[in-house]
Protein backbone atom coordinates (compact mmCIF):
# COMPACT_ATOMS: atom_id res chain seq x y z
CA UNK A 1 -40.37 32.84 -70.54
CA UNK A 2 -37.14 33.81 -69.07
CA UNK A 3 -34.00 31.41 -71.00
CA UNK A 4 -31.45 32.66 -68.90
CA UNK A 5 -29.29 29.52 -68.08
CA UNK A 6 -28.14 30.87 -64.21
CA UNK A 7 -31.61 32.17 -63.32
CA UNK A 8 -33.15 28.74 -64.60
CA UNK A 9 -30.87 26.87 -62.15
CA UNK A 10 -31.57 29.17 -59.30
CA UNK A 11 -35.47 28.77 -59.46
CA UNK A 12 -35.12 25.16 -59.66
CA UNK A 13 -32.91 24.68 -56.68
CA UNK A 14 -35.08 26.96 -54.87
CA UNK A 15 -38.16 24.52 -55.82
CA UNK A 16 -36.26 21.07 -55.22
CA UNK A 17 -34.90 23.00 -51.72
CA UNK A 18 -38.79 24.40 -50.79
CA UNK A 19 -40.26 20.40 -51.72
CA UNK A 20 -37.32 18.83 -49.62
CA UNK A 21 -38.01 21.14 -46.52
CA UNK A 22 -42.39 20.45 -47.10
CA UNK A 23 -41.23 16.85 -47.36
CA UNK A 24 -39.40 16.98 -44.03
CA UNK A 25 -42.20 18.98 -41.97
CA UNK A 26 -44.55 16.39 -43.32
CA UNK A 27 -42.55 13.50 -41.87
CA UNK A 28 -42.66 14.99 -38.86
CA UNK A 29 -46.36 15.48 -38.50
CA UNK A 30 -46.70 12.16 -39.67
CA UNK A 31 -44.48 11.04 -37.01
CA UNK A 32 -46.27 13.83 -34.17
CA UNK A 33 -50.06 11.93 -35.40
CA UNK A 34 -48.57 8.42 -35.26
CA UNK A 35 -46.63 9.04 -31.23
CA UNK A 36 -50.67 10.10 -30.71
CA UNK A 37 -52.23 7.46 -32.41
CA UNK A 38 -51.99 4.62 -28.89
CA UNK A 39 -53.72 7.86 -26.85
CA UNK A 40 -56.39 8.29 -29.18
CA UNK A 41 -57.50 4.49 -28.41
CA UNK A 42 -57.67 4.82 -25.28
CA UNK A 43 -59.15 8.22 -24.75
CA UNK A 44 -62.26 7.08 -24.24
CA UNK A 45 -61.01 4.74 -21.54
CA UNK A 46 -59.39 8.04 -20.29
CA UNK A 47 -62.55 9.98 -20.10
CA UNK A 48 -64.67 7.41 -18.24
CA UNK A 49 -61.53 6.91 -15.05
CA UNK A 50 -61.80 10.80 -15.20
CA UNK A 51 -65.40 10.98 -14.82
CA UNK A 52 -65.56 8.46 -12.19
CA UNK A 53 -62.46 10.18 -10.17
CA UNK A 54 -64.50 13.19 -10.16
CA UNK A 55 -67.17 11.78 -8.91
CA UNK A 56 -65.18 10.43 -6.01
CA UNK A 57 -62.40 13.33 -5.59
CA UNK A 58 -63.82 16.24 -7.24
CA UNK A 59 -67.41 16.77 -7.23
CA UNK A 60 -67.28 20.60 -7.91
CA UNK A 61 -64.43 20.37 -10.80
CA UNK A 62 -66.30 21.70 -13.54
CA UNK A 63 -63.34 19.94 -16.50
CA UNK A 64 -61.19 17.46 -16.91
CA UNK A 65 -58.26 19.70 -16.20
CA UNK A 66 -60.15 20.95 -13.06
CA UNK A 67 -60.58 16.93 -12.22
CA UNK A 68 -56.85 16.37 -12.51
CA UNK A 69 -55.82 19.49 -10.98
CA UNK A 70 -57.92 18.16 -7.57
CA UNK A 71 -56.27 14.63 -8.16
CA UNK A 72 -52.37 16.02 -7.84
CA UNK A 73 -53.56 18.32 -4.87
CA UNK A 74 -55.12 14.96 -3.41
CA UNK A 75 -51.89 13.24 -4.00
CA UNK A 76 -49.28 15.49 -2.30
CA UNK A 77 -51.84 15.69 0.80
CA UNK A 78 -51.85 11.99 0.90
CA UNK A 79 -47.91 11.81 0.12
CA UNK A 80 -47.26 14.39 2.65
CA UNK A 81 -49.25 12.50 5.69
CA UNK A 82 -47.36 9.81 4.80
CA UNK A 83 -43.92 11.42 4.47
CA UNK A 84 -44.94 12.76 8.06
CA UNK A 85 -45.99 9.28 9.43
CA UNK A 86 -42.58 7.88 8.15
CA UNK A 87 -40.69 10.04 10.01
CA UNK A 88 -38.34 9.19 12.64
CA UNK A 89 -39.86 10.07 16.09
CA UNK A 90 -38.76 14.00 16.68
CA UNK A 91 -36.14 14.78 19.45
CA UNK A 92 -37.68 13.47 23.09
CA UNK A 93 -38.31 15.88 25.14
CA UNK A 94 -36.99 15.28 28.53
CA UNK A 95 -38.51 18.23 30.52
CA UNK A 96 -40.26 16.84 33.40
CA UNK A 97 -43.53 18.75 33.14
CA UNK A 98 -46.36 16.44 33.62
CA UNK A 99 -47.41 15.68 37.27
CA UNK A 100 -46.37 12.48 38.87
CA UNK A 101 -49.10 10.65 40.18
CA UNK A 102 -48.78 10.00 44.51
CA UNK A 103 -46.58 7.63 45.53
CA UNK A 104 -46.42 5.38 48.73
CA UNK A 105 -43.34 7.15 49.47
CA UNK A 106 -45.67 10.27 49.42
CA UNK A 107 -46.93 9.43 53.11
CA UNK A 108 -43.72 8.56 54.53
CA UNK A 109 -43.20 10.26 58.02
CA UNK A 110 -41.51 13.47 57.83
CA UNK A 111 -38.32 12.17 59.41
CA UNK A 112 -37.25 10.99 56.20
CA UNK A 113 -37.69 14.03 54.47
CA UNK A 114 -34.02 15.21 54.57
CA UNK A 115 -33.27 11.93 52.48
CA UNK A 116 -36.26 12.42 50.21
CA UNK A 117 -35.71 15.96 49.55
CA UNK A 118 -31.70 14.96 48.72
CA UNK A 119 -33.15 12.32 46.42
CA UNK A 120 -35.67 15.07 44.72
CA UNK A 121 -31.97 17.09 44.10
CA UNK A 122 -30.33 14.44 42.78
CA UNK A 123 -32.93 13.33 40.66
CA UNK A 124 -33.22 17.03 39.42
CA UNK A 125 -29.20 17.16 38.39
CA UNK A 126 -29.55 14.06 37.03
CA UNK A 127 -32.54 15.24 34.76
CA UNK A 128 -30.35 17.94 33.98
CA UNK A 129 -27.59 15.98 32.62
CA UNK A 130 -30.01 13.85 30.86
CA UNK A 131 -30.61 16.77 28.98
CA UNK A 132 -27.57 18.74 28.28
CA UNK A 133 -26.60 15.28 26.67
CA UNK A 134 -29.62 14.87 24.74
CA UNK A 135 -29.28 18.42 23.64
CA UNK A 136 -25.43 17.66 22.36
CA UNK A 137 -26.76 14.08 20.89
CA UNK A 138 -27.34 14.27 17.28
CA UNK A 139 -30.77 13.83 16.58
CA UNK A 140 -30.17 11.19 13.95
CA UNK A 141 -28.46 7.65 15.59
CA UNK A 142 -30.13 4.40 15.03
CA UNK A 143 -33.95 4.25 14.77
CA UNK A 144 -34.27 0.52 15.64
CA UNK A 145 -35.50 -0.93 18.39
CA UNK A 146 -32.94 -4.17 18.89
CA UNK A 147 -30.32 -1.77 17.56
CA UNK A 148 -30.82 0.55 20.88
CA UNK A 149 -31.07 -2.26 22.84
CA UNK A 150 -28.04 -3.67 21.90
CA UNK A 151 -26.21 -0.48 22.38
CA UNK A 152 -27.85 -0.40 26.15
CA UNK A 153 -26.43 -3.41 26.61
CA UNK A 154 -23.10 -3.12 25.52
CA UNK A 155 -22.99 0.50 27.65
CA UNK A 156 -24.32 -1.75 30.62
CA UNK A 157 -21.35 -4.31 30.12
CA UNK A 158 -18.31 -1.32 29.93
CA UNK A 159 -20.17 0.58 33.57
CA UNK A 160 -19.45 -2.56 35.47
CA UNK A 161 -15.53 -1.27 34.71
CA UNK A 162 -16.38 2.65 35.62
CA UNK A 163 -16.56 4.77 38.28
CA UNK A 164 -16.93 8.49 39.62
CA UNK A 165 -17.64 10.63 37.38
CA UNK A 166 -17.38 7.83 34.14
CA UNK A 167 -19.88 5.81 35.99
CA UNK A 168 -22.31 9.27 36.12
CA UNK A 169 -21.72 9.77 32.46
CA UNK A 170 -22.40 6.25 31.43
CA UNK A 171 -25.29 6.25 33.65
CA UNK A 172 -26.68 9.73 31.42
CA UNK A 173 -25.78 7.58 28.26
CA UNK A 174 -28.32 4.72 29.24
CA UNK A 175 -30.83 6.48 30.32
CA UNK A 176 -30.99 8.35 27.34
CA UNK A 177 -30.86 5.24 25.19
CA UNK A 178 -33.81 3.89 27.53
CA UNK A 179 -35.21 7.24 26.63
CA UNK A 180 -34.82 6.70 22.91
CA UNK A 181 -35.78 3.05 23.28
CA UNK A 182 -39.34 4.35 25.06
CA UNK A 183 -39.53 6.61 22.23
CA UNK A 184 -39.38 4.02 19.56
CA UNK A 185 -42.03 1.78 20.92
CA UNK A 186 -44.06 4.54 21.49
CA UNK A 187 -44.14 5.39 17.60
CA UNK A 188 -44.89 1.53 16.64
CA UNK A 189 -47.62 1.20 18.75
């Protein structure tokens, strides 16, 4: 046996260094079996909730993985049809393309069509308006009902002050806010 006083010191540093670094990987194995200790428990629990989810959600998984593979692709599809339903209604659409139903007015003789046919233009320029200024509106703006109507209200109160071309543009202004207001209680209903 070697009696070299240097080499003697070397080897056992190296041995007291190679124990402290087993010493610390066994700690942490230790520590890695006790953080799975609480899982093991309950994997039985586990097992059973997976079996019975895939006998609700995933009839054809063939594993567990398979099973909770369907359940997070059943999750988003559920969170996404309700992110949709959430929503705030999209813009409204002010083109006037459904058919209006007869009116009265309909059968009126045809000496008052002059006035009804100025009445059709007006009502077509005033569409028009009512959506150029839906189409510069920002989308966003309050999504509640008494909001809206408080906002109609207050834009009722200032046109009783307006006129000429003021009074047309407040007159835009509340009918879009009726518009928005329709739109609202549409989407609760």
């Amino acid at each position: 046996m070697p009696t070299n006083k240097l080499w003697l010191e070397h080897t056992e540093r190296a041995a007291w260094d190679t124990i402290h670094a087993l010493r610390e990987k066994l700690s942490k194995a230790e520590s890695r079996l006790q953080a799975l200790v609480p899982g093991v428990a309950r994997a039985e629990e586990l097992l059973d909730r997976i079996e019975s989810a895939k006998l609700k959600y995933a009839p054809e998984a063939t594993s567990h993985a398979a099973v909770v593979a369907e359940l997070v692709v059943h999750i988003e599809r559920l969170q996404a049809e309700l992110a949709s339903n959430q929503a705030p209604p999209s813009a409204i659409n002010l083109a006037l393309s459904l058919p209006r139903p007869p009116l009265e007015s309909d059968e009126l003789p045809e000496r008052y069509g002059d006035s009804l046919d100025d009445d059709l233009d007006a009502l077509t320029r005033f569409a028009r308006a009512l959506r150029r200024k839906a189409e510069c509106t920002q989308p966003g703006g309050a999504h509640d009902i008494e909001r809206l109507l408080q906002q109609a209200e207050d834009r009722l109160d200032e046109m009783s002050e307006t006129d000429g071309v003021a009074l047309r543009d407040a007159a835009v202004e509340l009918a879009l806010l009726a518009a928005r207001i329709y739109s609202l209680s549409q989407a609760a209903d």
